[in-house]
PDB file of N, CA and C in Angstrom:
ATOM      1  N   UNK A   1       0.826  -1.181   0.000  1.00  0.00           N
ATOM      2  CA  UNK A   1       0.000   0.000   0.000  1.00  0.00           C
ATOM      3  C   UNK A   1       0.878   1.254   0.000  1.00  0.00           C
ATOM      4  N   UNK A   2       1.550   1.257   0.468  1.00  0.00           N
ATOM      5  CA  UNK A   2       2.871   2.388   0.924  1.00  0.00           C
ATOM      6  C   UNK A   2       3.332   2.721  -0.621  1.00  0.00           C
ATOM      7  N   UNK A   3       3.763   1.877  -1.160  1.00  0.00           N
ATOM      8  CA  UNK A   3       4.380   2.314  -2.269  1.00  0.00           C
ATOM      9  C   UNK A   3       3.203   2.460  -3.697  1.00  0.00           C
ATOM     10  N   UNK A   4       2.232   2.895  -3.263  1.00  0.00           N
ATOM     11  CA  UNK A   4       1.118   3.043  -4.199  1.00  0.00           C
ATOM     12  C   UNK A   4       0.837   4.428  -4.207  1.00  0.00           C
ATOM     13  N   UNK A   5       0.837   5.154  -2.775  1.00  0.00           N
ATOM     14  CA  UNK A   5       0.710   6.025  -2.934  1.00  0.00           C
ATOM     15  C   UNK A   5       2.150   6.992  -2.639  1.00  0.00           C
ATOM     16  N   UNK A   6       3.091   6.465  -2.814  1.00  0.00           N
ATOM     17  CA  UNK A   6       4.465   7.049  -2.998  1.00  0.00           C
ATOM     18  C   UNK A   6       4.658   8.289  -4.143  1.00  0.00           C
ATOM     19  N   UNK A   7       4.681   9.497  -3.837  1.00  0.00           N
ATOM     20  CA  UNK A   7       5.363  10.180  -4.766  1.00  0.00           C
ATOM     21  C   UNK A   7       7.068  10.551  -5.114  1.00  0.00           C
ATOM     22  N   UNK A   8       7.367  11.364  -5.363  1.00  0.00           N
ATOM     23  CA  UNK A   8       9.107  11.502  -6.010  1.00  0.00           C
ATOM     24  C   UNK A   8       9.684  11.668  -5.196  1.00  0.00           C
ATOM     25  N   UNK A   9       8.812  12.664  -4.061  1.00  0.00           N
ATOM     26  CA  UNK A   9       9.619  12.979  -2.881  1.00  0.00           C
ATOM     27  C   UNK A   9       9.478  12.636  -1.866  1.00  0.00           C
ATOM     28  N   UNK A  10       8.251  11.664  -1.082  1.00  0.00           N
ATOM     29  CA  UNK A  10       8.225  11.140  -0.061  1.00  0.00           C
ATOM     30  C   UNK A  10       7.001   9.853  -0.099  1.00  0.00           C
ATOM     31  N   UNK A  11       6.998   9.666   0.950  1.00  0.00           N
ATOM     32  CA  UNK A  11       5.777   8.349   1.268  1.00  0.00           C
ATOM     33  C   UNK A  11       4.779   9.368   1.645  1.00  0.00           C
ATOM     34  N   UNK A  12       3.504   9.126   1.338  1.00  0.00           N
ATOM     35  CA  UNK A  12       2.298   9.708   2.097  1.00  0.00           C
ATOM     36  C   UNK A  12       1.956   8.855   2.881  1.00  0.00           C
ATOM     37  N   UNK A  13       2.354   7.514   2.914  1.00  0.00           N
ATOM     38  CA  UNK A  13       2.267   6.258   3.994  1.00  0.00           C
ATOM     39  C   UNK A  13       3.036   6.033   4.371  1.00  0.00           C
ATOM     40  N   UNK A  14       3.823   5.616   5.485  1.00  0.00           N
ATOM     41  CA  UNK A  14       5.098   4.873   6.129  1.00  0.00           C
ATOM     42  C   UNK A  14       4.868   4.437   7.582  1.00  0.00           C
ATOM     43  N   UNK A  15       6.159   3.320   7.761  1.00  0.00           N
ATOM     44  CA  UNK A  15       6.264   3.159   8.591  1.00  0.00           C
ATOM     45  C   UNK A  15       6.933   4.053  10.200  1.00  0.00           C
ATOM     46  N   UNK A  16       8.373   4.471   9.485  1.00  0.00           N
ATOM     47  CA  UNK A  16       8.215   5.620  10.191  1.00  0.00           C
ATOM     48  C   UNK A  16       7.250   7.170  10.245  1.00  0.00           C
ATOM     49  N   UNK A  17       7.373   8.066  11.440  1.00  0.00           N
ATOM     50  CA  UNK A  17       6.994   8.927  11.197  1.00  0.00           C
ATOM     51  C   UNK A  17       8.182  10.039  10.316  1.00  0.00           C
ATOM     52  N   UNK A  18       9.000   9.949  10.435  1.00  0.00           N
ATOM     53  CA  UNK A  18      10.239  10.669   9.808  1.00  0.00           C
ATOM     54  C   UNK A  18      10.123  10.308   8.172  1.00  0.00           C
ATOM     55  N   UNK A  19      10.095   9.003   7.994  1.00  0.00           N
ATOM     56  CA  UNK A  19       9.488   8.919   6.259  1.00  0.00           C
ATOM     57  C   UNK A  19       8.102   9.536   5.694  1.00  0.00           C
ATOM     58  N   UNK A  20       7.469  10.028   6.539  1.00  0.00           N
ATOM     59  CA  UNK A  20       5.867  10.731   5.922  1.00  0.00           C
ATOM     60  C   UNK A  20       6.933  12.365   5.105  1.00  0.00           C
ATOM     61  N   UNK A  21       7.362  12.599   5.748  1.00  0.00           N
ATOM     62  CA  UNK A  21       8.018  14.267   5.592  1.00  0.00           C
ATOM     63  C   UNK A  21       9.647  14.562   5.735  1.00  0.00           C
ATOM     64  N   UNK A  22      10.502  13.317   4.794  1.00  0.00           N
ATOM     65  CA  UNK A  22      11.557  13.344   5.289  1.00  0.00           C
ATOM     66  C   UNK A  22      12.365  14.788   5.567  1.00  0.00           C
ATOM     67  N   UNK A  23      12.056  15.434   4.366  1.00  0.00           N
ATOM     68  CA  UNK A  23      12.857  16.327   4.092  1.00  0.00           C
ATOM     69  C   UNK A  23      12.505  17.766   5.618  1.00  0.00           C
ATOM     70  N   UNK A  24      11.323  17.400   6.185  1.00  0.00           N
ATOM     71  CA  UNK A  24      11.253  18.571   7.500  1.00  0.00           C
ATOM     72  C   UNK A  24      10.531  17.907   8.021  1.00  0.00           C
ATOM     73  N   UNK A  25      11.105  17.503   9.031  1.00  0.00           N
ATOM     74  CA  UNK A  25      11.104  16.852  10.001  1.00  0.00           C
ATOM     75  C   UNK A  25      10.145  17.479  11.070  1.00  0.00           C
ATOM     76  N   UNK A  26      10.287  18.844  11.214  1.00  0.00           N
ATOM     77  CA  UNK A  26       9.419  19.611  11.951  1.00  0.00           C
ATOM     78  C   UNK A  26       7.972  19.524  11.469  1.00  0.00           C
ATOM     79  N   UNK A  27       7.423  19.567  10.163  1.00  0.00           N
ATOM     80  CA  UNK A  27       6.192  19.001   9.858  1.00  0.00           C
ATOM     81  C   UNK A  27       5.666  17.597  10.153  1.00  0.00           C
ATOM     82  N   UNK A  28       6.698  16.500  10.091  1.00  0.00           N
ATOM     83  CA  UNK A  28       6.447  15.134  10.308  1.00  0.00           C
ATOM     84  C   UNK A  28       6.211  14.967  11.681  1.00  0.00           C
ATOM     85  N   UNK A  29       6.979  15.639  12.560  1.00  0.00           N
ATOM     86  CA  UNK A  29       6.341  15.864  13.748  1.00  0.00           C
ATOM     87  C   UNK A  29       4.908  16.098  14.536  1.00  0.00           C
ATOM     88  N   UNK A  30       4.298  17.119  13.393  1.00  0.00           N
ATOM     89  CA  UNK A  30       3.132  17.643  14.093  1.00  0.00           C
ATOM     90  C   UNK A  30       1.933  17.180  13.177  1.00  0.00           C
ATOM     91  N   UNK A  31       2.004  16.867  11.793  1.00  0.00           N
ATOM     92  CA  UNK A  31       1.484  16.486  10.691  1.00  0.00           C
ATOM     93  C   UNK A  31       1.154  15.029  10.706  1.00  0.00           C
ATOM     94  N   UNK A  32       0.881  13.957  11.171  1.00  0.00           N
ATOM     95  CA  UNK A  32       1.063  13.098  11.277  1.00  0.00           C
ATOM     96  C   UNK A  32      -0.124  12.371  11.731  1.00  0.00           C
ATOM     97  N   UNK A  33      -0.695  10.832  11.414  1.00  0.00           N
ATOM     98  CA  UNK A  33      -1.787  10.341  12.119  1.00  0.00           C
ATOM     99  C   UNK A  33      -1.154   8.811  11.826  1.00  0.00           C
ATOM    100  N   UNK A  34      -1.639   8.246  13.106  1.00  0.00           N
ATOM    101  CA  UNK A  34      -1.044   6.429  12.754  1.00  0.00           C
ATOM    102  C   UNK A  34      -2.414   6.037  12.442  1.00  0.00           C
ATOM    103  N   UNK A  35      -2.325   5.963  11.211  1.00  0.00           N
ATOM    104  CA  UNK A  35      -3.708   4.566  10.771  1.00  0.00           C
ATOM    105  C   UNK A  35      -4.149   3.078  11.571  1.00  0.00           C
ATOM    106  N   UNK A  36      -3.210   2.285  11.591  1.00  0.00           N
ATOM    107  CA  UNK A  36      -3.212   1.303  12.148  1.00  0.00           C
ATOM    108  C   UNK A  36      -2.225   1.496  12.704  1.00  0.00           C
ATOM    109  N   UNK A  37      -1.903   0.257  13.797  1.00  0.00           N
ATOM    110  CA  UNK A  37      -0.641   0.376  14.353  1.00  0.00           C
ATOM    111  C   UNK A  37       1.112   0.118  13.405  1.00  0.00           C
ATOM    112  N   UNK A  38       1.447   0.725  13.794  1.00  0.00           N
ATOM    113  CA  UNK A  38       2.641   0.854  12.860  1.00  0.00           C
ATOM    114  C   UNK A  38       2.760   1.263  11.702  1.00  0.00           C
ATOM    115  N   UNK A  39       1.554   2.184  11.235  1.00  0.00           N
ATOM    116  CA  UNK A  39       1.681   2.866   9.734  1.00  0.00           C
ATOM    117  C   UNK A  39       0.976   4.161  10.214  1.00  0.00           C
ATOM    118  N   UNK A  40       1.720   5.009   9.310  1.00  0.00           N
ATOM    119  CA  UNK A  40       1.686   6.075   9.515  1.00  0.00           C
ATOM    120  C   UNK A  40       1.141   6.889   8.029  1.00  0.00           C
ATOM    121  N   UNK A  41       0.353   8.363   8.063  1.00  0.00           N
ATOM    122  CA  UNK A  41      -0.227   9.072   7.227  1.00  0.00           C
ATOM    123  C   UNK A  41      -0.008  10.282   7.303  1.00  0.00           C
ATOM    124  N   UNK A  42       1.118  10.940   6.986  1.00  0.00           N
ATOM    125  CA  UNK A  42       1.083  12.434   6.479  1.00  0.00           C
ATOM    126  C   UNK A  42      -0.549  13.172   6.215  1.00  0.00           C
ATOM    127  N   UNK A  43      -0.474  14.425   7.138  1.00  0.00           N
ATOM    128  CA  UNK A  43      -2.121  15.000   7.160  1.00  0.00           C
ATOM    129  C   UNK A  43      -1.910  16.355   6.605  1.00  0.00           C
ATOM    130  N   UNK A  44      -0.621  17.170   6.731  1.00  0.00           N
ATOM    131  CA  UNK A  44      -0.131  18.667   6.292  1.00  0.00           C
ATOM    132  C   UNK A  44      -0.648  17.924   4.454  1.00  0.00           C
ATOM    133  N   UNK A  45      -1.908  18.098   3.941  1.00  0.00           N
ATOM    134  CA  UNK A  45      -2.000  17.848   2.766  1.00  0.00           C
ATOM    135  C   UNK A  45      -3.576  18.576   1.941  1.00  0.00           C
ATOM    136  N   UNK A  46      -3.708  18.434   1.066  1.00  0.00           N
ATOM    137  CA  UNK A  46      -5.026  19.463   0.736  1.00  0.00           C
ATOM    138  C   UNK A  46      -5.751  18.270   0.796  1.00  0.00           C
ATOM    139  N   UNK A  47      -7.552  18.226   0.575  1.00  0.00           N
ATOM    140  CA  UNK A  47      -8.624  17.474   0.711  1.00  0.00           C
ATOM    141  C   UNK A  47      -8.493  16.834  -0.609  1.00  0.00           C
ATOM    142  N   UNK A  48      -8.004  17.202  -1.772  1.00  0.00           N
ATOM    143  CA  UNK A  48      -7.713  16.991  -2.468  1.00  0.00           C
ATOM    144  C   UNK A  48      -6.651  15.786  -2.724  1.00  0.00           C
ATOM    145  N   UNK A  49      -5.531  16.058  -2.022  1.00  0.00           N
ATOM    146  CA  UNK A  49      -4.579  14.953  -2.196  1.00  0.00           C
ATOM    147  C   UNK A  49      -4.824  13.879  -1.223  1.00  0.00           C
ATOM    148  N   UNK A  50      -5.480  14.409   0.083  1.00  0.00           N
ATOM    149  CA  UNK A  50      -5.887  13.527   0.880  1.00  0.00           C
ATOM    150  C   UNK A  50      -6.883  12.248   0.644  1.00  0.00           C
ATOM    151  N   UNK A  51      -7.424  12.895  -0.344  1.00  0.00           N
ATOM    152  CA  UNK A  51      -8.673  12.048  -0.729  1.00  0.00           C
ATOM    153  C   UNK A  51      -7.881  10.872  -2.294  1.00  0.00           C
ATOM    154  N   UNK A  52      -6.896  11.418  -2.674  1.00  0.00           N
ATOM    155  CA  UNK A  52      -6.320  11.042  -4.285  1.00  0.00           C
ATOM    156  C   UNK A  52      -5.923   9.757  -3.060  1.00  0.00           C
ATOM    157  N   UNK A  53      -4.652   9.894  -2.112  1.00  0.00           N
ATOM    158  CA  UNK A  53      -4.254   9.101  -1.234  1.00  0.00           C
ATOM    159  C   UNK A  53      -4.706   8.116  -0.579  1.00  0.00           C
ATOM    160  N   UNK A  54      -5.893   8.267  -0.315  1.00  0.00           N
ATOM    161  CA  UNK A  54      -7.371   7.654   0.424  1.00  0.00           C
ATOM    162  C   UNK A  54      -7.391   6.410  -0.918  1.00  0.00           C
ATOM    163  N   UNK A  55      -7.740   6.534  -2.023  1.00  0.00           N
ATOM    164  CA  UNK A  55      -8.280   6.060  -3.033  1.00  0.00           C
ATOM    165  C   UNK A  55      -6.900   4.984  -3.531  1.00  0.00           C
ATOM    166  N   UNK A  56      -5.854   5.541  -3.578  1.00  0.00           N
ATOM    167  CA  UNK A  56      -4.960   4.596  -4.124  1.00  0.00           C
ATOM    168  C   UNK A  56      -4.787   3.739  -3.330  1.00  0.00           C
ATOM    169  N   UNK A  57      -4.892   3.888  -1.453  1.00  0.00           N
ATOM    170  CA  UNK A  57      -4.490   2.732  -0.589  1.00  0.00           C
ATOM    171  C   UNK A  57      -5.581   2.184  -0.629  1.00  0.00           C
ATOM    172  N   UNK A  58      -6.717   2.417  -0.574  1.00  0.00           N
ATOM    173  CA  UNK A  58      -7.756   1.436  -0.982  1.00  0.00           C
ATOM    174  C   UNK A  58      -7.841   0.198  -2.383  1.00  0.00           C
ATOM    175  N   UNK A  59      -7.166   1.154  -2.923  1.00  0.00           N
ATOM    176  CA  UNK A  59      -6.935   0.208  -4.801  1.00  0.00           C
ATOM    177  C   UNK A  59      -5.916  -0.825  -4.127  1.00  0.00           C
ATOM    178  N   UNK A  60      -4.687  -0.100  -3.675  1.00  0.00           N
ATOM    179  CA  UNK A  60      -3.521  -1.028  -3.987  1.00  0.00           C
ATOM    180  C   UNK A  60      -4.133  -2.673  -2.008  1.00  0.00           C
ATOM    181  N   UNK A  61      -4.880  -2.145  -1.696  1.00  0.00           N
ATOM    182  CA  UNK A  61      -5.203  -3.300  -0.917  1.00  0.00           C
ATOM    183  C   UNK A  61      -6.862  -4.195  -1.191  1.00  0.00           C
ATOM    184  N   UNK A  62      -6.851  -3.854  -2.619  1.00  0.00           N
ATOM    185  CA  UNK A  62      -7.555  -4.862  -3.467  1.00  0.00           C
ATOM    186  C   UNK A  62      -9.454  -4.272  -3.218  1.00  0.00           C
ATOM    187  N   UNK A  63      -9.460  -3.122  -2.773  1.00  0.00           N
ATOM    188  CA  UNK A  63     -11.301  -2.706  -2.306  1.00  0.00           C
ATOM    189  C   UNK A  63     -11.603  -1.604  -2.864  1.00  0.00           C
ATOM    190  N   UNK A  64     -13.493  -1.988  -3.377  1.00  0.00           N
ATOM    191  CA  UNK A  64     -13.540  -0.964  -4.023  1.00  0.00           C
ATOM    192  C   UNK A  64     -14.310   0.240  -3.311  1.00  0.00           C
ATOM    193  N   UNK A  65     -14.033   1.438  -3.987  1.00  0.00           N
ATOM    194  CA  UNK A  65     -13.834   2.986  -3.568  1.00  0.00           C
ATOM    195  C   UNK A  65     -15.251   2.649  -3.747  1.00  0.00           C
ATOM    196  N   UNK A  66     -16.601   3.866  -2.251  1.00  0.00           N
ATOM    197  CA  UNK A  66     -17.569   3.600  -2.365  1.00  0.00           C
ATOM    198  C   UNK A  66     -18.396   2.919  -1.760  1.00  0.00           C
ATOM    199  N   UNK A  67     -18.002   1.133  -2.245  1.00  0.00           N
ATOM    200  CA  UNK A  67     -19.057   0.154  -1.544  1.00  0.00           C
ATOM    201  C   UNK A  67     -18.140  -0.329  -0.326  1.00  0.00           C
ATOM    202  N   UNK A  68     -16.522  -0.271  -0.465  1.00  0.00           N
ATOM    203  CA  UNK A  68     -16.097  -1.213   0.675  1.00  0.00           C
ATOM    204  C   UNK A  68     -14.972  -0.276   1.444  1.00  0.00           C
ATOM    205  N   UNK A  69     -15.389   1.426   0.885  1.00  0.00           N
ATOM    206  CA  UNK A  69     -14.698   2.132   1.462  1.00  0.00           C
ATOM    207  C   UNK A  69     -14.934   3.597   0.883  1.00  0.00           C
ATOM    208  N   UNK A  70     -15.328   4.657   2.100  1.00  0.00           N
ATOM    209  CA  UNK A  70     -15.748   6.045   1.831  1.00  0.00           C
ATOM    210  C   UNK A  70     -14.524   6.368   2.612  1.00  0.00           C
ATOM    211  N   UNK A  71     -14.951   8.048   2.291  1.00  0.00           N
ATOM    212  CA  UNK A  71     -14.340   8.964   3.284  1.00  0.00           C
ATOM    213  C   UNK A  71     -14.570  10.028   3.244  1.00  0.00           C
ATOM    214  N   UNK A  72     -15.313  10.548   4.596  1.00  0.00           N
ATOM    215  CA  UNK A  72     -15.564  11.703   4.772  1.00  0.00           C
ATOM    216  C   UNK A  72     -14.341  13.256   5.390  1.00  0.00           C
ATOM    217  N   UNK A  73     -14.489  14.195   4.293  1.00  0.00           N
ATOM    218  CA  UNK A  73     -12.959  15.133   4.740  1.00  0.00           C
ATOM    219  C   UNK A  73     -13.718  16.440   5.406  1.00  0.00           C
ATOM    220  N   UNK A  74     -13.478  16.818   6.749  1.00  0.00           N
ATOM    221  CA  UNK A  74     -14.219  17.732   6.998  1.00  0.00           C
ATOM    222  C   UNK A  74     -13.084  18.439   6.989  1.00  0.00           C
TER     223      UNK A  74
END
């Protein structure tokens, strides 16, 4: 799942929190939510990418967007 929604410059998923925001560390700090235990989700992001992000970890763990998975962005 991690590497699905991987862009050029970082993970929007990881295991560490330091891999969500390598490059500032001070954002990865405060920016941050653990999904499950031991994975982690970069949140410093627009509703927009949040939601693009939402959709690919859902694809890349085989469910479809909708019936076996929403998300509401307030």
């Amino acid at each position: 799942m991690a590497a699905a929604v991987r862009t050029r410059s970082r993970n929007n998923i990881a295991r560490q929190v330091r891999d969500v925001y390598p490059a500032k560390p001070e954002i990865a700090l405060r920016a941050h939510r653990e999904i499950v235990p031991g994975w982690y989700v970069g949140t410093n992001e627009s509703s927009v990418t949040k939601l693009r992000i939402a959709k690919a970890a859902a694809s890349a763990c085989g469910l479809r967007w909708g019936d076996e998975v929403d998300l509401e962005l307030s």
